[in-house]
C-alpha atoms as a PDB file:
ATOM      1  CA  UNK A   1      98.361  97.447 160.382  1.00  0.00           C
ATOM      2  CA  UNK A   2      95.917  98.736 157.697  1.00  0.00           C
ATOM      3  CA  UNK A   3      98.669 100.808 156.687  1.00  0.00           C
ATOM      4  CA  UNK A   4     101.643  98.557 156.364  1.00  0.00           C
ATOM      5  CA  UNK A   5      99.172  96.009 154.287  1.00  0.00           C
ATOM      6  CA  UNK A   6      98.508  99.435 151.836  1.00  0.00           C
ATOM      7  CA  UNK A   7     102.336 100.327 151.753  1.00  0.00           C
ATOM      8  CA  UNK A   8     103.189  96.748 150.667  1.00  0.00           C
ATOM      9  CA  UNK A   9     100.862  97.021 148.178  1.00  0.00           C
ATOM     10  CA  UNK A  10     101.764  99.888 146.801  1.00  0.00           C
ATOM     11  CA  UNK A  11     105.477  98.749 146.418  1.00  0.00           C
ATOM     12  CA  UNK A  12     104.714  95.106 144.867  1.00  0.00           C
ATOM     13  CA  UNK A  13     102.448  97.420 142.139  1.00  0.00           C
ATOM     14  CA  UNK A  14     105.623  99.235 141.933  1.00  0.00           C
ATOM     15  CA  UNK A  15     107.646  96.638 140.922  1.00  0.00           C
ATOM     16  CA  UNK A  16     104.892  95.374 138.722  1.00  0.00           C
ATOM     17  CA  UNK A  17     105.276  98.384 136.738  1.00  0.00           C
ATOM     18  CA  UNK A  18     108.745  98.423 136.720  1.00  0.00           C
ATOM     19  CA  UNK A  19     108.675  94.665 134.888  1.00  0.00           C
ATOM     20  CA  UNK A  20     106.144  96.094 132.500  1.00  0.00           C
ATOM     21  CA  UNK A  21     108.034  98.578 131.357  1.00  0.00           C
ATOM     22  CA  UNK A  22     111.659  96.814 130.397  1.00  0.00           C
ATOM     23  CA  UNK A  23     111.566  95.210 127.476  1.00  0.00           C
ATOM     24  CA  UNK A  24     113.401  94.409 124.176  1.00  0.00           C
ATOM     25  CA  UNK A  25     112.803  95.805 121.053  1.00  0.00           C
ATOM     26  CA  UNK A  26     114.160  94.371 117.282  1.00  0.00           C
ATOM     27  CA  UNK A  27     112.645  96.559 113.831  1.00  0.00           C
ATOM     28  CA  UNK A  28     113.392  97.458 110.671  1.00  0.00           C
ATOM     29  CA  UNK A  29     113.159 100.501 108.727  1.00  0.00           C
ATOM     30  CA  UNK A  30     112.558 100.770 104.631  1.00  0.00           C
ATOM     31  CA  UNK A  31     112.510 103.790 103.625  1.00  0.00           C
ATOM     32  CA  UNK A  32     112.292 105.305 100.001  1.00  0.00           C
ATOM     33  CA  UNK A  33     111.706 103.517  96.522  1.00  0.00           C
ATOM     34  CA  UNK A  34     114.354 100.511  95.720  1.00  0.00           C
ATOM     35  CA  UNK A  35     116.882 101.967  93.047  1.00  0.00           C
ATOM     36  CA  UNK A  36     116.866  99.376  90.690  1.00  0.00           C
ATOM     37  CA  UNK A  37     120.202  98.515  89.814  1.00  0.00           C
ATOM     38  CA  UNK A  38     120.042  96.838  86.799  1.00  0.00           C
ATOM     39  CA  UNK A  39     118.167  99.632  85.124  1.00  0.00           C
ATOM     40  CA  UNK A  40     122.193 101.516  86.245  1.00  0.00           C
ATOM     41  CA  UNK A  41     123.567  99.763  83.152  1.00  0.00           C
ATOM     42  CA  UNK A  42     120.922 101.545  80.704  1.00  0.00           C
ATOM     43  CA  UNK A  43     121.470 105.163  81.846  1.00  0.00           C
ATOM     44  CA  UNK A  44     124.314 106.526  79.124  1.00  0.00           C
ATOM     45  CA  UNK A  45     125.560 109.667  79.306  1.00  0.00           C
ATOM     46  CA  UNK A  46     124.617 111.830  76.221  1.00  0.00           C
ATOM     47  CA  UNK A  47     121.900 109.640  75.475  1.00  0.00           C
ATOM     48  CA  UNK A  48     119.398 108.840  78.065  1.00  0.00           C
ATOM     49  CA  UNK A  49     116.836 111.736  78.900  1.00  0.00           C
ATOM     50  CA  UNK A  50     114.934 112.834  82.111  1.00  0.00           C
ATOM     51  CA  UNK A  51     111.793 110.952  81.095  1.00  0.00           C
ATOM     52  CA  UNK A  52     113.715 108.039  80.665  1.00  0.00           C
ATOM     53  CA  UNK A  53     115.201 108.246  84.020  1.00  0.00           C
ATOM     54  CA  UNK A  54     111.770 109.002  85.895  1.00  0.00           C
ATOM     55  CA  UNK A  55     110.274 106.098  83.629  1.00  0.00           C
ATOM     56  CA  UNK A  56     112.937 103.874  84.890  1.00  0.00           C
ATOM     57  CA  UNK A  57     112.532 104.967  88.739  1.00  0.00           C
ATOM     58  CA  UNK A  58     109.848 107.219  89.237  1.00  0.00           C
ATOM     59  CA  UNK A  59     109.592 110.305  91.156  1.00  0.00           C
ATOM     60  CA  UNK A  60     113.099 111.355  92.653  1.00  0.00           C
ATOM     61  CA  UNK A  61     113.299 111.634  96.546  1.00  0.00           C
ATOM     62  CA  UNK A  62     114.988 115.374  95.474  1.00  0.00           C
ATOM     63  CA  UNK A  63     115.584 117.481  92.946  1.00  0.00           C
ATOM     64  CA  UNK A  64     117.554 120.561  92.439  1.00  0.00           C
ATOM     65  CA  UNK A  65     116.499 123.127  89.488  1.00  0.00           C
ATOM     66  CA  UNK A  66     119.064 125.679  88.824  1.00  0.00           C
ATOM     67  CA  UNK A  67     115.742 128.019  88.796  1.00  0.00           C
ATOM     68  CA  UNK A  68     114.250 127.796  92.574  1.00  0.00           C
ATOM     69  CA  UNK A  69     117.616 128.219  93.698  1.00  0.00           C
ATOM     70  CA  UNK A  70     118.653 131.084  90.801  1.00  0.00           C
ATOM     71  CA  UNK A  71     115.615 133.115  93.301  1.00  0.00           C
ATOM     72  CA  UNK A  72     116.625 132.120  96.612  1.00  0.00           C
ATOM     73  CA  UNK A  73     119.904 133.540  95.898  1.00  0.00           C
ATOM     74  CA  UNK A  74     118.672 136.301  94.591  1.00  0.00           C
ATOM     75  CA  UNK A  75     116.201 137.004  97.591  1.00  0.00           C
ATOM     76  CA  UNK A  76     118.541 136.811 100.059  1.00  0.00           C
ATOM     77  CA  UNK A  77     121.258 139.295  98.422  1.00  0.00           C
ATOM     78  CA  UNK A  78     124.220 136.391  97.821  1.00  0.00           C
ATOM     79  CA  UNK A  79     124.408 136.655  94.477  1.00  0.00           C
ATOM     80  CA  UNK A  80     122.778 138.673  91.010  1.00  0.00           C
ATOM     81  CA  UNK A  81     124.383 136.154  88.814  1.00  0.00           C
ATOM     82  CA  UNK A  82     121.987 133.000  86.877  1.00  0.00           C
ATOM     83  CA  UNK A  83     123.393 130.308  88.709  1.00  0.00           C
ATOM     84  CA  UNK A  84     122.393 127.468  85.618  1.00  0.00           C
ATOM     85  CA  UNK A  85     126.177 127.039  85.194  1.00  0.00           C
ATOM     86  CA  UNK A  86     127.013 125.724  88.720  1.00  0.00           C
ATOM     87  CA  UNK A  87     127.539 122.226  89.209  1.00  0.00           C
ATOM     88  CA  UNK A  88     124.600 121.149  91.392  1.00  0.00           C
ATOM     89  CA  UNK A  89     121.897 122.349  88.701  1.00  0.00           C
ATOM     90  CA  UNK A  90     119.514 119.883  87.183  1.00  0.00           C
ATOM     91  CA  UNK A  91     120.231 117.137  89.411  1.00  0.00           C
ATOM     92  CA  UNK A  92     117.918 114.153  90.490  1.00  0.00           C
ATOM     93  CA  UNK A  93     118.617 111.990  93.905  1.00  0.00           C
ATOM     94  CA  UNK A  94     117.279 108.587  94.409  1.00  0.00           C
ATOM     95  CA  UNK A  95     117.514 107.296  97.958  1.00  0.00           C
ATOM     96  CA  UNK A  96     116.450 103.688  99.267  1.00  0.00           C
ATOM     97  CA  UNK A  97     116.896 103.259 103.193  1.00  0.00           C
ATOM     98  CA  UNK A  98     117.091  99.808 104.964  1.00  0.00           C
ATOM     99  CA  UNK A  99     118.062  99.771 108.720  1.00  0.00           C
ATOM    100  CA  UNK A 100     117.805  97.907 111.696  1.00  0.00           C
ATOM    101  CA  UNK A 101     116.664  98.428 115.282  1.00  0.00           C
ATOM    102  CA  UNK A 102     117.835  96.761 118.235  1.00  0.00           C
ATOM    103  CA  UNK A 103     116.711  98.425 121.987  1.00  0.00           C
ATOM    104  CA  UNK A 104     116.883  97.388 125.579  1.00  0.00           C
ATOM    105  CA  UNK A 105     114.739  99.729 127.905  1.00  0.00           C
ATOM    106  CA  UNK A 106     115.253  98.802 131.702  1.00  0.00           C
ATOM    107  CA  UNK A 107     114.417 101.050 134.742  1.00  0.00           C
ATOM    108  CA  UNK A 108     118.118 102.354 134.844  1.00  0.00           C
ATOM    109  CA  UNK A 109     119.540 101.356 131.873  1.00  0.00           C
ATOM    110  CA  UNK A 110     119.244 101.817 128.243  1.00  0.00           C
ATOM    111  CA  UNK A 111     120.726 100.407 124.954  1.00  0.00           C
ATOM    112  CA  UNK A 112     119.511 101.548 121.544  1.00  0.00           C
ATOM    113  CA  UNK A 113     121.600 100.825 118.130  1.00  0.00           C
ATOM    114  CA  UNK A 114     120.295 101.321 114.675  1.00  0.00           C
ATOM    115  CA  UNK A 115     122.077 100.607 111.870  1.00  0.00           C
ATOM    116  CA  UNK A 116     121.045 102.572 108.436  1.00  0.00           C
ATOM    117  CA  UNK A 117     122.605 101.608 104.716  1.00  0.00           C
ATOM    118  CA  UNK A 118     121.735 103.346 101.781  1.00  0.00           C
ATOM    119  CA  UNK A 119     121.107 102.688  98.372  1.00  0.00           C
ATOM    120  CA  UNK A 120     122.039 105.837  96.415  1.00  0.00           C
ATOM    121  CA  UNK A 121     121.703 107.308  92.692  1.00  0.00           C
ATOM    122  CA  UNK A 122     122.373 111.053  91.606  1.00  0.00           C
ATOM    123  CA  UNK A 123     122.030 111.636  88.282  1.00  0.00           C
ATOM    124  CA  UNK A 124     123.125 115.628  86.811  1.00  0.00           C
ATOM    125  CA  UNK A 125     121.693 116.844  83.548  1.00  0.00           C
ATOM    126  CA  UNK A 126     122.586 119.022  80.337  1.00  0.00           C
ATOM    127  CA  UNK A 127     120.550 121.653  79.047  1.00  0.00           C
ATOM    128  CA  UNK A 128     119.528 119.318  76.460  1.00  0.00           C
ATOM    129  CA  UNK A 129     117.498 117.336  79.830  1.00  0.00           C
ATOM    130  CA  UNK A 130     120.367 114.530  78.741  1.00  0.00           C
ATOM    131  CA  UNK A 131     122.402 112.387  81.204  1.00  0.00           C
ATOM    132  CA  UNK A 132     125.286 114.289  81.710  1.00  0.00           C
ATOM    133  CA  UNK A 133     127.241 112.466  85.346  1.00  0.00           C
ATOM    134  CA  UNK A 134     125.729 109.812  86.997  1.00  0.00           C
ATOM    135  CA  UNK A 135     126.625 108.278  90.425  1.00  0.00           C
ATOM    136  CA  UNK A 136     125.098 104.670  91.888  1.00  0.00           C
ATOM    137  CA  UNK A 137     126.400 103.564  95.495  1.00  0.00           C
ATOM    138  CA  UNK A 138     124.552 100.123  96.665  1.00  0.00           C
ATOM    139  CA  UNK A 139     124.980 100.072 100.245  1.00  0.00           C
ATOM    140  CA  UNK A 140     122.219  98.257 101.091  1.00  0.00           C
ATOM    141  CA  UNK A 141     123.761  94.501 100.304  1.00  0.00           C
ATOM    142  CA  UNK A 142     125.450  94.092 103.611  1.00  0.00           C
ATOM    143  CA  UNK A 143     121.553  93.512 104.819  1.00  0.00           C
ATOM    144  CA  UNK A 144     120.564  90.132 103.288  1.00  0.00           C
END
C-alpha cells in the first residue's frame, strides 16, 4: 500500500514537471549600431573620406584591407600577386540587426520562428581613403 501511495506520487511530480517545463516564449534581438540613414545622403563619392564615414557611424562591424588579405594569400600559396587592385579592398560594412522570437516548448512538441531584418551599409574606398561605391539596404522598416 506504502508503495502504490509512493508510485502515485512519483507520477503526479511527474506531471508537475512536465507543466513546468512548456511554456511560451516572445524576444527580440538588436544587434549592431543603427546605420543612420540620413547621414546616407551626405556620403558623396569622390568627396567624403574614411574619417568622415567613421565620424558619421563609428567603428565598422568589418573591414577588409587589401593588406591582411595581400598575406593570407600569400601564406597559403594562392597567389604572389598585391591584391590592392581587386574589388573587395578597402571596404567598410555597417550592419544593424533587429529580429524577433516567438517559441512554444511542450513535452513532445516544439515551435521556434525568428525572424531577422537587416539594416545594411558597405562603403569601398580609393587609394586616396575617398568614397569610391557605396551601398545602403534598410531592411529593418518592416519592424515598427
Amino acid at each position: 500500500m506504502r508503495e502504490r501511495g509512493y508510485l502515485s506520487l512519483q507520477i503526479a511530480g511527474v506531471i508537475l514537471l512536465g507543466f513546468f517545463i512548456q511554456g511560451c516564449f516572445v524576444g527580440n534581438y538588436y544587434g549592431g549600431q543603427k546605420v543612420l540613414a540620413e547621414r546616407i545622403k551626405d556620403i558623396k563619392p569622390g568627396i567624403t573620406t574614411r574619417e568622415e564615414i567613421i565620424q558619421w557611424f563609428g567603428p565598422p562591424r568589418n573591414y577588409v584591407s587589401p593588406t591582411v588579405i595581400n598575406h593570407l594569400l600569400t601564406q597559403i600559396d594562392i597567389t604572389d600577386e598585391p591584391i590592392s587592385e581587386y574589388p573587395f579592398a578597402n571596404i567598410l560594412s555597417y550592419q544593424y540587426d533587429v529580429g524577433r522570437l516567438k517559441a512554444l516548448i511542450f513535452i513532445l512538441f516544439n515551435h521556434v520562428e525568428l525572424d531577422m531584418k537587416s539594416d545594411h551599409l558597405v562603403i569601398f574606398f580609393d587609394d586616396d581613403e575617398r568614397v569610391k561605391y557605396f551601398g545602403f539596404r534598410k531592411g529593418t522598416e518592416e519592424f515598427k
